[in-house]
Protein backbone atom coordinates (compact mmCIF):
# COMPACT_ATOMS: atom_id res chain seq x y z
CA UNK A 1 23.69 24.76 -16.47
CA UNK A 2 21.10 22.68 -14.87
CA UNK A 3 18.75 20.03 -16.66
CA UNK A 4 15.16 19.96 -17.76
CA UNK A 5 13.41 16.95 -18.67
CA UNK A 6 9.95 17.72 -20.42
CA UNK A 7 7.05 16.18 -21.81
CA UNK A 8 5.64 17.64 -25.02
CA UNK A 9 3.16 16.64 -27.95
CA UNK A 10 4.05 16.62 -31.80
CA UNK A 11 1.22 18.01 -34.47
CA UNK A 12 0.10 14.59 -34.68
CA UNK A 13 -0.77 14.29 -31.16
CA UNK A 14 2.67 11.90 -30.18
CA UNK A 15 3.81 12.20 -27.03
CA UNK A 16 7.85 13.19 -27.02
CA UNK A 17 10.79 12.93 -24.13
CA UNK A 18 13.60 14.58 -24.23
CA UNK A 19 16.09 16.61 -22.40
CA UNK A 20 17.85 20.04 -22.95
CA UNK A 21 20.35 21.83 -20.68
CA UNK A 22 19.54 25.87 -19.69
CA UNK A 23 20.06 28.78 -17.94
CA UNK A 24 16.73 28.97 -16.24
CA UNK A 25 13.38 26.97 -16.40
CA UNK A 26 12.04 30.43 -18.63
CA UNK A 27 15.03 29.79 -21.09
CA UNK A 28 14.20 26.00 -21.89
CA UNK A 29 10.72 26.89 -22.25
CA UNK A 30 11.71 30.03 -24.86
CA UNK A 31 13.93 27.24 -26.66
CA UNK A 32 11.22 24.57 -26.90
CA UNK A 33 8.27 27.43 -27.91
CA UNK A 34 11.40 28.25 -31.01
CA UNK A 35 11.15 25.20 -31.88
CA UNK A 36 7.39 24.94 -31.97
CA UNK A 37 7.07 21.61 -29.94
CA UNK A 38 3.82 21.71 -27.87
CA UNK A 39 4.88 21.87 -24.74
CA UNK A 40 3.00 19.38 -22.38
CA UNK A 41 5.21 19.60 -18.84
CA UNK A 42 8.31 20.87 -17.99
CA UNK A 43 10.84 20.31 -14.72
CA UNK A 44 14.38 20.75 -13.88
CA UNK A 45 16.25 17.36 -12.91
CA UNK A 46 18.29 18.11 -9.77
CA UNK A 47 19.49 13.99 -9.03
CA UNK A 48 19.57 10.78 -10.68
CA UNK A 49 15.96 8.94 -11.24
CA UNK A 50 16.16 6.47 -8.16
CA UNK A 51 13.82 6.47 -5.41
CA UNK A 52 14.87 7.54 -1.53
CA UNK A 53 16.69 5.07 0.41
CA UNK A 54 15.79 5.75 3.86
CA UNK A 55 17.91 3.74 7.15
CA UNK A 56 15.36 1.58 9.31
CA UNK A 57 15.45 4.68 12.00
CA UNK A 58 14.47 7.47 9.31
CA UNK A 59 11.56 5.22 8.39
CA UNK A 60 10.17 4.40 11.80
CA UNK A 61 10.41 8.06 12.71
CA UNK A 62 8.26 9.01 9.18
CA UNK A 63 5.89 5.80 10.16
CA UNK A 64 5.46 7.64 13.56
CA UNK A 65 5.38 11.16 12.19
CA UNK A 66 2.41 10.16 9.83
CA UNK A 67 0.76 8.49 12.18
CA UNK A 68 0.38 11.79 13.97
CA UNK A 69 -0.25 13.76 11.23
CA UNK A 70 -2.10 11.59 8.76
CA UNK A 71 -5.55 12.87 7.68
CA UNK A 72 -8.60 9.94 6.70
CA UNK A 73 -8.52 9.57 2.95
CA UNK A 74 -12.37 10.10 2.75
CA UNK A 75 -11.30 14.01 3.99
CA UNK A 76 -8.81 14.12 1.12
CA UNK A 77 -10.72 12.71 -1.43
CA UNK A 78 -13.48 15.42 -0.53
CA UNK A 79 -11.10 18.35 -0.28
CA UNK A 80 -9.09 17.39 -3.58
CA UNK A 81 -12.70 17.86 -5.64
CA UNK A 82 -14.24 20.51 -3.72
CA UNK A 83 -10.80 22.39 -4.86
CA UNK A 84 -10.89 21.15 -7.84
CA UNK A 85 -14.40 22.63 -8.45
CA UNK A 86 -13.52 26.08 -7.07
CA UNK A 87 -10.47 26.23 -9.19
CA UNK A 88 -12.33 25.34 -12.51
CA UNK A 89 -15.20 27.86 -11.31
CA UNK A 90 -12.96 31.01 -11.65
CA UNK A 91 -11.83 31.07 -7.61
CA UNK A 92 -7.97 31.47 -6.98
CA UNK A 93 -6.06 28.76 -5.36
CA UNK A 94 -5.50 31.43 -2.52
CA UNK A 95 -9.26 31.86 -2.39
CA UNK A 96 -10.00 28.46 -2.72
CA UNK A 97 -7.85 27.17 -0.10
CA UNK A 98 -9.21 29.94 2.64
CA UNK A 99 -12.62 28.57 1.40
CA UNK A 100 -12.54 25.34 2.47
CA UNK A 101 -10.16 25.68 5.57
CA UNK A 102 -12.84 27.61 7.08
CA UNK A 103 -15.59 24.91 6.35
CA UNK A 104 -13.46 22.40 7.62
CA UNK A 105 -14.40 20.60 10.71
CA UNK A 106 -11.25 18.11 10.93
CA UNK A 107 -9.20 20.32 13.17
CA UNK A 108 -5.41 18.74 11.84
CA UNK A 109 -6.60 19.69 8.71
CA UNK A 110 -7.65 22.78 9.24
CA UNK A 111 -4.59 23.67 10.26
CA UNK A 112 -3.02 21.93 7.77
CA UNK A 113 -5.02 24.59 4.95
CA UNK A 114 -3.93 27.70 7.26
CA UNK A 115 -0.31 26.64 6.86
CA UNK A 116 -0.77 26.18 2.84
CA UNK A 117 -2.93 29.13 2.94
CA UNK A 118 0.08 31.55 4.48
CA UNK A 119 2.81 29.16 2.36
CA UNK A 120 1.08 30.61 -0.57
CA UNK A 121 0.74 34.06 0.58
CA UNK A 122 4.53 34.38 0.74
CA UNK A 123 4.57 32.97 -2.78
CA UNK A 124 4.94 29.66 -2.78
CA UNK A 125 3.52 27.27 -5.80
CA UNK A 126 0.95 25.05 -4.25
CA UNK A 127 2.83 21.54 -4.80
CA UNK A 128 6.12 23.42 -2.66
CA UNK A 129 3.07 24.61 -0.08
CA UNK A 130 1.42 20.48 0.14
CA UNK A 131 5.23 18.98 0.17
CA UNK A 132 5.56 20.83 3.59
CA UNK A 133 3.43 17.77 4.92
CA UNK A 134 3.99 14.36 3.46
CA UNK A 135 1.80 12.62 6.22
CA UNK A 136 -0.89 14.21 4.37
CA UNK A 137 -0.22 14.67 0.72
CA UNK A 138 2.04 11.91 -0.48
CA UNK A 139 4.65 12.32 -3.02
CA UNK A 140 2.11 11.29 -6.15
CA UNK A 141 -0.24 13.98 -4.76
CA UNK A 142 2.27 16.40 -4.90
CA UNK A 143 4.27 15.37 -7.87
CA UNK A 144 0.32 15.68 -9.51
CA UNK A 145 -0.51 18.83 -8.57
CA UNK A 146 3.33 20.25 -9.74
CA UNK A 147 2.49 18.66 -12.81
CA UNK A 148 -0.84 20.66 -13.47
CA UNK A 149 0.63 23.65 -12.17
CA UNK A 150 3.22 22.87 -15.18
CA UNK A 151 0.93 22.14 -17.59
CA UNK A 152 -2.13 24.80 -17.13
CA UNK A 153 -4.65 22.00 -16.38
CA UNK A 154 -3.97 21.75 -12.47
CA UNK A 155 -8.50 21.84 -12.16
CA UNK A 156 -7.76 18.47 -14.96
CA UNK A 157 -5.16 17.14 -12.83
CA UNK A 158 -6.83 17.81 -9.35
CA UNK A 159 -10.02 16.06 -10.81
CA UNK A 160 -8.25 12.91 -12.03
CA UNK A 161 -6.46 12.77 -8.80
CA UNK A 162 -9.80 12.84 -6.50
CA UNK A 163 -10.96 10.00 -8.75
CA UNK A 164 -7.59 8.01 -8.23
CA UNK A 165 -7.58 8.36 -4.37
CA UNK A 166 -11.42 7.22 -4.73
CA UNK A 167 -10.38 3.61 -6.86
CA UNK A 168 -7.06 3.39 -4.50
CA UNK A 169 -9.61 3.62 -1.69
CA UNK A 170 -12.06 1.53 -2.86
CA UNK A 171 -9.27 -1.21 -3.29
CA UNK A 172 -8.04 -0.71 -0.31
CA UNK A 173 -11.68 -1.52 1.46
CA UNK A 174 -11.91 -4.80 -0.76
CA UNK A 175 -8.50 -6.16 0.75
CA UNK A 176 -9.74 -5.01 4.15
CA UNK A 177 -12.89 -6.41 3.86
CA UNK A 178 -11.51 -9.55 2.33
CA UNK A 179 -8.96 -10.20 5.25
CA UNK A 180 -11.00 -8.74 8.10
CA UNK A 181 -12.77 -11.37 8.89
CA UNK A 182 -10.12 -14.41 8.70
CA UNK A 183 -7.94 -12.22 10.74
CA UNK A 184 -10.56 -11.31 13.92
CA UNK A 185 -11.38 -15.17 13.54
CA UNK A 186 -8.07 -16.21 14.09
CA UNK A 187 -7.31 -13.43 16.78
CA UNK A 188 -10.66 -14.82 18.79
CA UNK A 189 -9.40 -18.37 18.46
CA UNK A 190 -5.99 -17.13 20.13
CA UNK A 191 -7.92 -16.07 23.01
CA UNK A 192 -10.15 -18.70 23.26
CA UNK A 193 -7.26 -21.23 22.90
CA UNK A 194 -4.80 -18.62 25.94
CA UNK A 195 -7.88 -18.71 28.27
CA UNK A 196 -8.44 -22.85 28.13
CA UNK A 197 -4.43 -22.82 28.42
CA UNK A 198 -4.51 -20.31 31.40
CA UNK A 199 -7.74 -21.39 33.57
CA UNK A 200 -9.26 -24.66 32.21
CA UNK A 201 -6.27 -26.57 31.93
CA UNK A 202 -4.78 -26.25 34.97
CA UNK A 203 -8.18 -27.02 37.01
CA UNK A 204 -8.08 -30.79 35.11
CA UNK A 205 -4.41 -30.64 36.17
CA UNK A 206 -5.01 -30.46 39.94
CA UNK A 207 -8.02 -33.08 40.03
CA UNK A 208 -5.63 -35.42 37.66
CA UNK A 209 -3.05 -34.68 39.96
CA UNK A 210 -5.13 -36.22 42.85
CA UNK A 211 -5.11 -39.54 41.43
CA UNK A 212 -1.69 -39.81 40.92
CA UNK A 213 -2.17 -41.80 37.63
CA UNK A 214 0.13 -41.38 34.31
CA UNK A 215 -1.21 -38.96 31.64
CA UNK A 216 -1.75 -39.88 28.18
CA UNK A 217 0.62 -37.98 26.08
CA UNK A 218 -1.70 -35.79 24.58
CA UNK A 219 -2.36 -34.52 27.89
CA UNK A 220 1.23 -34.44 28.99
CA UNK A 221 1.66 -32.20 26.38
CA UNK A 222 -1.13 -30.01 27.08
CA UNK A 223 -0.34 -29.39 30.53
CA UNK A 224 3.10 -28.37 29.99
CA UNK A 225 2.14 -25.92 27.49
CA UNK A 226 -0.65 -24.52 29.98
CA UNK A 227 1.87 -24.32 32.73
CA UNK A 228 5.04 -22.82 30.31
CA UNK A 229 2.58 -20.37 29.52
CA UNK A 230 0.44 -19.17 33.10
CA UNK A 231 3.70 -19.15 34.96
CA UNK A 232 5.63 -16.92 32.25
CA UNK A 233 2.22 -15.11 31.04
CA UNK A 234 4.60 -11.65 30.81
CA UNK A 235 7.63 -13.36 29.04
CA UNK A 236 5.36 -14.80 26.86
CA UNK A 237 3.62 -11.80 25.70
CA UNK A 238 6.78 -10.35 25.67
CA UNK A 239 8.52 -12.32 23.34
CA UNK A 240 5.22 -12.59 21.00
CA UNK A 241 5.58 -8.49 20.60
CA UNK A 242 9.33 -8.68 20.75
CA UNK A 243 8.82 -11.53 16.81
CA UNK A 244 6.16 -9.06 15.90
CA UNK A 245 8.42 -6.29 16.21
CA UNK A 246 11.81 -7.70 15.08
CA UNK A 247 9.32 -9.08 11.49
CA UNK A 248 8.25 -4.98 11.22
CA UNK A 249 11.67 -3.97 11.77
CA UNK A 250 12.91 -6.60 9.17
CA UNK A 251 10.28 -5.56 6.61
CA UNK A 252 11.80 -1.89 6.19
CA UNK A 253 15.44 -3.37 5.59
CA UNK A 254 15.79 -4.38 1.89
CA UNK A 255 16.34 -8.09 1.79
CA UNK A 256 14.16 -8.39 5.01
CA UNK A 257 11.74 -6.37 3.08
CA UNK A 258 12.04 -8.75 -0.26
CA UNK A 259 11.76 -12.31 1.70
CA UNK A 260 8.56 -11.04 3.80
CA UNK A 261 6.67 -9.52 0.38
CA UNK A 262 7.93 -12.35 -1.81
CA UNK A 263 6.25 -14.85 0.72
CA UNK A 264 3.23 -12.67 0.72
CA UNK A 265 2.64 -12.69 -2.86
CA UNK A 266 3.32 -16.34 -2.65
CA UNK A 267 0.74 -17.19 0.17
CA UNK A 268 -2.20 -19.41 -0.91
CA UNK A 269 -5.27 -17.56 -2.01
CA UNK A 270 -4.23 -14.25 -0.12
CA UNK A 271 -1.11 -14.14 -2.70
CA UNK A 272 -3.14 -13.51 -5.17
CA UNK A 273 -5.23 -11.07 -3.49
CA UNK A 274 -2.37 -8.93 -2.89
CA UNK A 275 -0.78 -9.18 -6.67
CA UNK A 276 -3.91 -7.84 -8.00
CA UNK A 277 -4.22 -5.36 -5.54
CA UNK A 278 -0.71 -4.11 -6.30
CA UNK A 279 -0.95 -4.59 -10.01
CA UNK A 280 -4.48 -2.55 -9.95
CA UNK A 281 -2.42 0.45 -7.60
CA UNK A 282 1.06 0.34 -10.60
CA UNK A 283 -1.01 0.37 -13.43
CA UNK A 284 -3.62 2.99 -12.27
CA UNK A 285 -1.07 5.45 -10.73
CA UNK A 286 1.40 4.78 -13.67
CA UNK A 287 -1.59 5.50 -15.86
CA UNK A 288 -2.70 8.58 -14.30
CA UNK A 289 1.10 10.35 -13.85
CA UNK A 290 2.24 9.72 -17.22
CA UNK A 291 -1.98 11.22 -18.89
CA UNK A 292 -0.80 14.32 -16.70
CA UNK A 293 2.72 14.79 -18.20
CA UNK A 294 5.12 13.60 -15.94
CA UNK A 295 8.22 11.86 -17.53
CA UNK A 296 8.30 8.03 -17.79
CA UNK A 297 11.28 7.81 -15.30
CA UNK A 298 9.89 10.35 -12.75
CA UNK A 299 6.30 8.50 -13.11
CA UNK A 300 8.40 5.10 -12.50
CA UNK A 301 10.27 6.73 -9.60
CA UNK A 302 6.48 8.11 -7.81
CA UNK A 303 5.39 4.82 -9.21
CA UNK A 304 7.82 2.64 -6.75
CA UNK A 305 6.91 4.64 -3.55
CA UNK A 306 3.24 3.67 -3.53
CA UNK A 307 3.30 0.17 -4.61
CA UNK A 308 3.48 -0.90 -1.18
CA UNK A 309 5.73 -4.24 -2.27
CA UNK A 310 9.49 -4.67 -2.37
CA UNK A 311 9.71 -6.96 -4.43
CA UNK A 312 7.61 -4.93 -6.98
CA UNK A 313 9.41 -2.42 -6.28
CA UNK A 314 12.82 -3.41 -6.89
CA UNK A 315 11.17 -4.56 -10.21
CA UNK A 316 10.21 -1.14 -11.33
CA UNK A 317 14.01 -0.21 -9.94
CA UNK A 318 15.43 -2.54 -12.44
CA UNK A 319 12.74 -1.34 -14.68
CA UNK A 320 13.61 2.35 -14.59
CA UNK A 321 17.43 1.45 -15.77
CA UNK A 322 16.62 -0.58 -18.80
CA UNK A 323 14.29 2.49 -19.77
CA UNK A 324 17.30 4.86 -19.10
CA UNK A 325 19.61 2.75 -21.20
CA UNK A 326 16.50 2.86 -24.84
CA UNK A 327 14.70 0.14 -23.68
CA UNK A 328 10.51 0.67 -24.29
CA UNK A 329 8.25 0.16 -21.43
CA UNK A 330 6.75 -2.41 -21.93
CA UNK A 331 10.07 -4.56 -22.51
CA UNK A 332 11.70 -3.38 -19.26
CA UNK A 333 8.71 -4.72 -17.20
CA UNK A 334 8.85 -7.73 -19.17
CA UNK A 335 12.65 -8.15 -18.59
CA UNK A 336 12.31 -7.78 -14.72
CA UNK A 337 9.77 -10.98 -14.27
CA UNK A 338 7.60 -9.03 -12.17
CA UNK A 339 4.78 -8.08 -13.89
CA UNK A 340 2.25 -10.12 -15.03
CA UNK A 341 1.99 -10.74 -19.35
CA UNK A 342 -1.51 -8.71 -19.15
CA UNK A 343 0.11 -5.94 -17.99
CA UNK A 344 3.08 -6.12 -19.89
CA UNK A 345 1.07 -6.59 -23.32
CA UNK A 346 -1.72 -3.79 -22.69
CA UNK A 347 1.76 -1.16 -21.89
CA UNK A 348 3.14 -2.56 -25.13
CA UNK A 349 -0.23 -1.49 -27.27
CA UNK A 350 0.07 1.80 -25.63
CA UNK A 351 3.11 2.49 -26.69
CA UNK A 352 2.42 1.18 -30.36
CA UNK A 353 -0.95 3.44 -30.42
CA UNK A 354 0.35 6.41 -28.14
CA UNK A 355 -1.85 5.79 -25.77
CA UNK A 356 -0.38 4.36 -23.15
CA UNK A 357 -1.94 6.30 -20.27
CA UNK A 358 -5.72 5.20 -21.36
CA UNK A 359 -4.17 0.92 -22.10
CA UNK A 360 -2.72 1.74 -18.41
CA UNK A 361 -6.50 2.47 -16.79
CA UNK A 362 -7.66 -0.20 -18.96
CA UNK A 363 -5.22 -2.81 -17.25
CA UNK A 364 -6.16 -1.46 -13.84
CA UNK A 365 -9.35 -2.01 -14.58
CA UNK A 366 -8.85 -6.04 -15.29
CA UNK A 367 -7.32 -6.13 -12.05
CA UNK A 368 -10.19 -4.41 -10.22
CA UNK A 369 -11.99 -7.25 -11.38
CA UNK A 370 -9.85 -9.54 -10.79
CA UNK A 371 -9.71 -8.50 -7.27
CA UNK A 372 -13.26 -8.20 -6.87
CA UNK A 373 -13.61 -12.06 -8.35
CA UNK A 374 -10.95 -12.91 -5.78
CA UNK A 375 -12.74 -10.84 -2.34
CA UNK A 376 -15.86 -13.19 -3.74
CA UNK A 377 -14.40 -16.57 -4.15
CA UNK A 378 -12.59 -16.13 -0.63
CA UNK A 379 -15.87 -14.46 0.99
CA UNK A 380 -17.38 -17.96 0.01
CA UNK A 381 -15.01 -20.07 0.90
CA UNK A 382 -13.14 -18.45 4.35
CA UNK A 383 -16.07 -18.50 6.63
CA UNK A 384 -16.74 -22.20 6.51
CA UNK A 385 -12.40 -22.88 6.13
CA UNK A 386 -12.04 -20.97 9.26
CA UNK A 387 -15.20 -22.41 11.75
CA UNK A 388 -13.88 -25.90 10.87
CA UNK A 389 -10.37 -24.50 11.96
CA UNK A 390 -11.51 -23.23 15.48
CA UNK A 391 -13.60 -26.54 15.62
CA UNK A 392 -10.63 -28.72 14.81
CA UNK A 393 -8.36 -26.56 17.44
CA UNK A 394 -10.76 -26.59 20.44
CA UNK A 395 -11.91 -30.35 19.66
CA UNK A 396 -8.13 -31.39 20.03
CA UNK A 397 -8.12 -29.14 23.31
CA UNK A 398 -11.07 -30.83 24.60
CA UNK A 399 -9.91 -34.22 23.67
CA UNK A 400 -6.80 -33.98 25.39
CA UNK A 401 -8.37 -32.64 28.41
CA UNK A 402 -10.79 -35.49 29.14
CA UNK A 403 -8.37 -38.55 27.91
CA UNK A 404 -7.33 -39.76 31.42
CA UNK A 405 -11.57 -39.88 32.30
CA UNK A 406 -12.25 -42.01 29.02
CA UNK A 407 -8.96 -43.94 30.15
CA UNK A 408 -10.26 -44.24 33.34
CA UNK A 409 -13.75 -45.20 32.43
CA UNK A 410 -11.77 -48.35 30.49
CA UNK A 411 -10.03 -49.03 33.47
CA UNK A 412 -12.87 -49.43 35.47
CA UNK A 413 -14.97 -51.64 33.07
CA UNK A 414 -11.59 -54.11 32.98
CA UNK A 415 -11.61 -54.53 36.56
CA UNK A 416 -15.53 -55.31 37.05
């Protein structure tokens, strides 16, 4: 007989764990209702807790695959509440779902909702209809909205989930915002710095060359990186996208994944950018999964998939096997050294007050503001960090270029 691990509620309002083994998903349910537990969410467990490993290939072809068929959050967002709306307002999901698709104006989309739309014609709950297309609803979405279906709050669940893809958004435009501008500033100085290489160098080179007199070594130097890189321009590009490349490749094997996220978190100031903007996206979708009824382990295992770290998420890995084995919550993230003690002490008064869900939102809201402390402090100090960078680089460029003419100008003065 297969098992079914369910969420439930005693008369005090205490959230319970447990699970039975049954004939059918209808028999557990009849066995739990006997026993008069309040039954909060219910699912049979078909494999162990632990999330996907995919090989490096299977990943790059679901990178690609999304990338075709991803949808812009701001479309999501908008569709998850206008459905959400119609739902609570009496309309069927059916109805619903042929409602919007035919407002619509993203065409991928729209055909997208005609696929769910004849998925649920044929029967088909809508979480099975939305896991048909994980480039655009994720795994949380859809464990969400199998969760409401579960528990008879799906307009609840689908409400709370158009507010979480809002925040995650939101974050997400902070960390762009934060690291758009340091990154187009260093990109500009890369071309300034490849065109002085490629056509101002080599112009002083030929009138030096006239002369016949011995270069400083500055300008040695410069030269023969101007002339390694105009004469192999192609192999040079080449091997630039061949190191970007080989460090994305790297990043979706596991210990090439851990080194390149363990150095990110560790990067001055952006580090810490990054560690709250993870912390903020754990804590809020931990928060939200476990208020709708999930189980802790499945939550954990959704959890790890949208992190977006490796090193995080071989933490909540580790995490999820200490919980298996009795351990609380809040002591498994404590035992893995991953999470910060904010987070860890905020999941441990959860758990004391059954309320862990509400301490969880509470602890992604510190580290919203955290993050929003952080995008100000660098906002203030990158700009003027980065124009004394390009300064520096194209001063030492320039200096180089016109040392034989100030060495010249000496020589002249010595002879008269």
């Amino acid at each position: 007989m297969p098992n079914y691990a369910y969420v439930a509620k005693d008369a005090e309002g205490k959230r319970l764990e447990d699970y039975l083994r049954a004939a059918s998903l209808e028999a557990a349910m009849e066995s739990l209702r006997r026993k008069g537990i309040n039954l909060v969410s219910i699912r049979e467990v078909k494999s162990e807790f632990q999330a996907e490993r995919l090989t490096v290939a299977e990943q790059v072809n679901l990178f690609f695959f999304k990338l075709r068929t991803r949808v812009p959050l701001t479309i999501l967002v908008f569709f998850t509440r206008q459905l959400a709306t119609m739902f609570s307002a009496g309309l069927t999901i059916e109805k619903s779902i042929t409602n919007l698709m035919s407002e619509e104006k993203n065409k991928r989309f729209r055909k997208v909702l005609a696929q769910i739309g004849n998925d649920l014609k044929k029967g088909l709950a809508l979480s099975d209809a939305m896991a048909n297309h994980p480039g655009v609803f994720s795994n949380l979405y859809v464990a969400l909205v199998r969760a409401g279906e579960v528990s008879g709050s799906l307009h609840i669940t689908l409400e709370q989930l158009s507010n979480y893809l809002e925040a995650i958004s939101e974050t997400r435009r902070k960390v762009i915002s934060a690291m758009a501008y340091p990154v187009f500033s260093l990109c500009f100085l890369a071309v300034i710095v490849t065109v002085l290489l490629v056509f101002i160098v080599p112009l002083f080179q030929d009138v030096y060359a006239k002369f016949g007199a011995k270069l400083p070594i500055a300008t040695r130097t410069l030269v023969m990186v101007s002339q390694l890189i105009s004469h192999n321009f192609l192999i040079s590009a080449g091997i630039v996208f061949l190191i970007v490349v080989s460090i994305w490749l790297s990043a979706m094997t596991e210990r090439g994944g851990l080194f390149i996220d363990n150095l990110k978190l560790h990067f001055p100031v952006f580090g810490g950018l990054l560690k709250n903007s993870t912390m903020n996206k754990f804590a809020k979708t931990f928060g939200i999964l476990i208020g709708s009824g999930v189980p802790v382990l499945d939550s954990m295992t959704q959890v790890q998939k949208v992190v977006g770290n490796k090193v995080v998420e071989k933490g909540i890995r580790e995490a999820k096997v200490l919980i298996k084995d009795g351990f609380a919550i809040s002591v498994a993230l404590k035992k893995v050294q991953v999470f910060p003690p904010t987070l860890v002490q905020l999941t441990q008064t959860g758990e004391e007050t059954g309320e862990i869900d509400k301490l969880l939102h509470k602890a992604a809201d510190f580290y919203e503001k955290q993050l929003d402390a952080t995008v100000d402090r660098l906002t203030s100090l990158i700009e003027p960090i980065l124009i004394a960078l390009i300064g520096s680089v194209v001063l030492i460029i320039i200096i180089s270029l016109y040392l034989p003419i100030f060495y010249l100008g000496m020589a002249i003065r010595q002879g008269m």
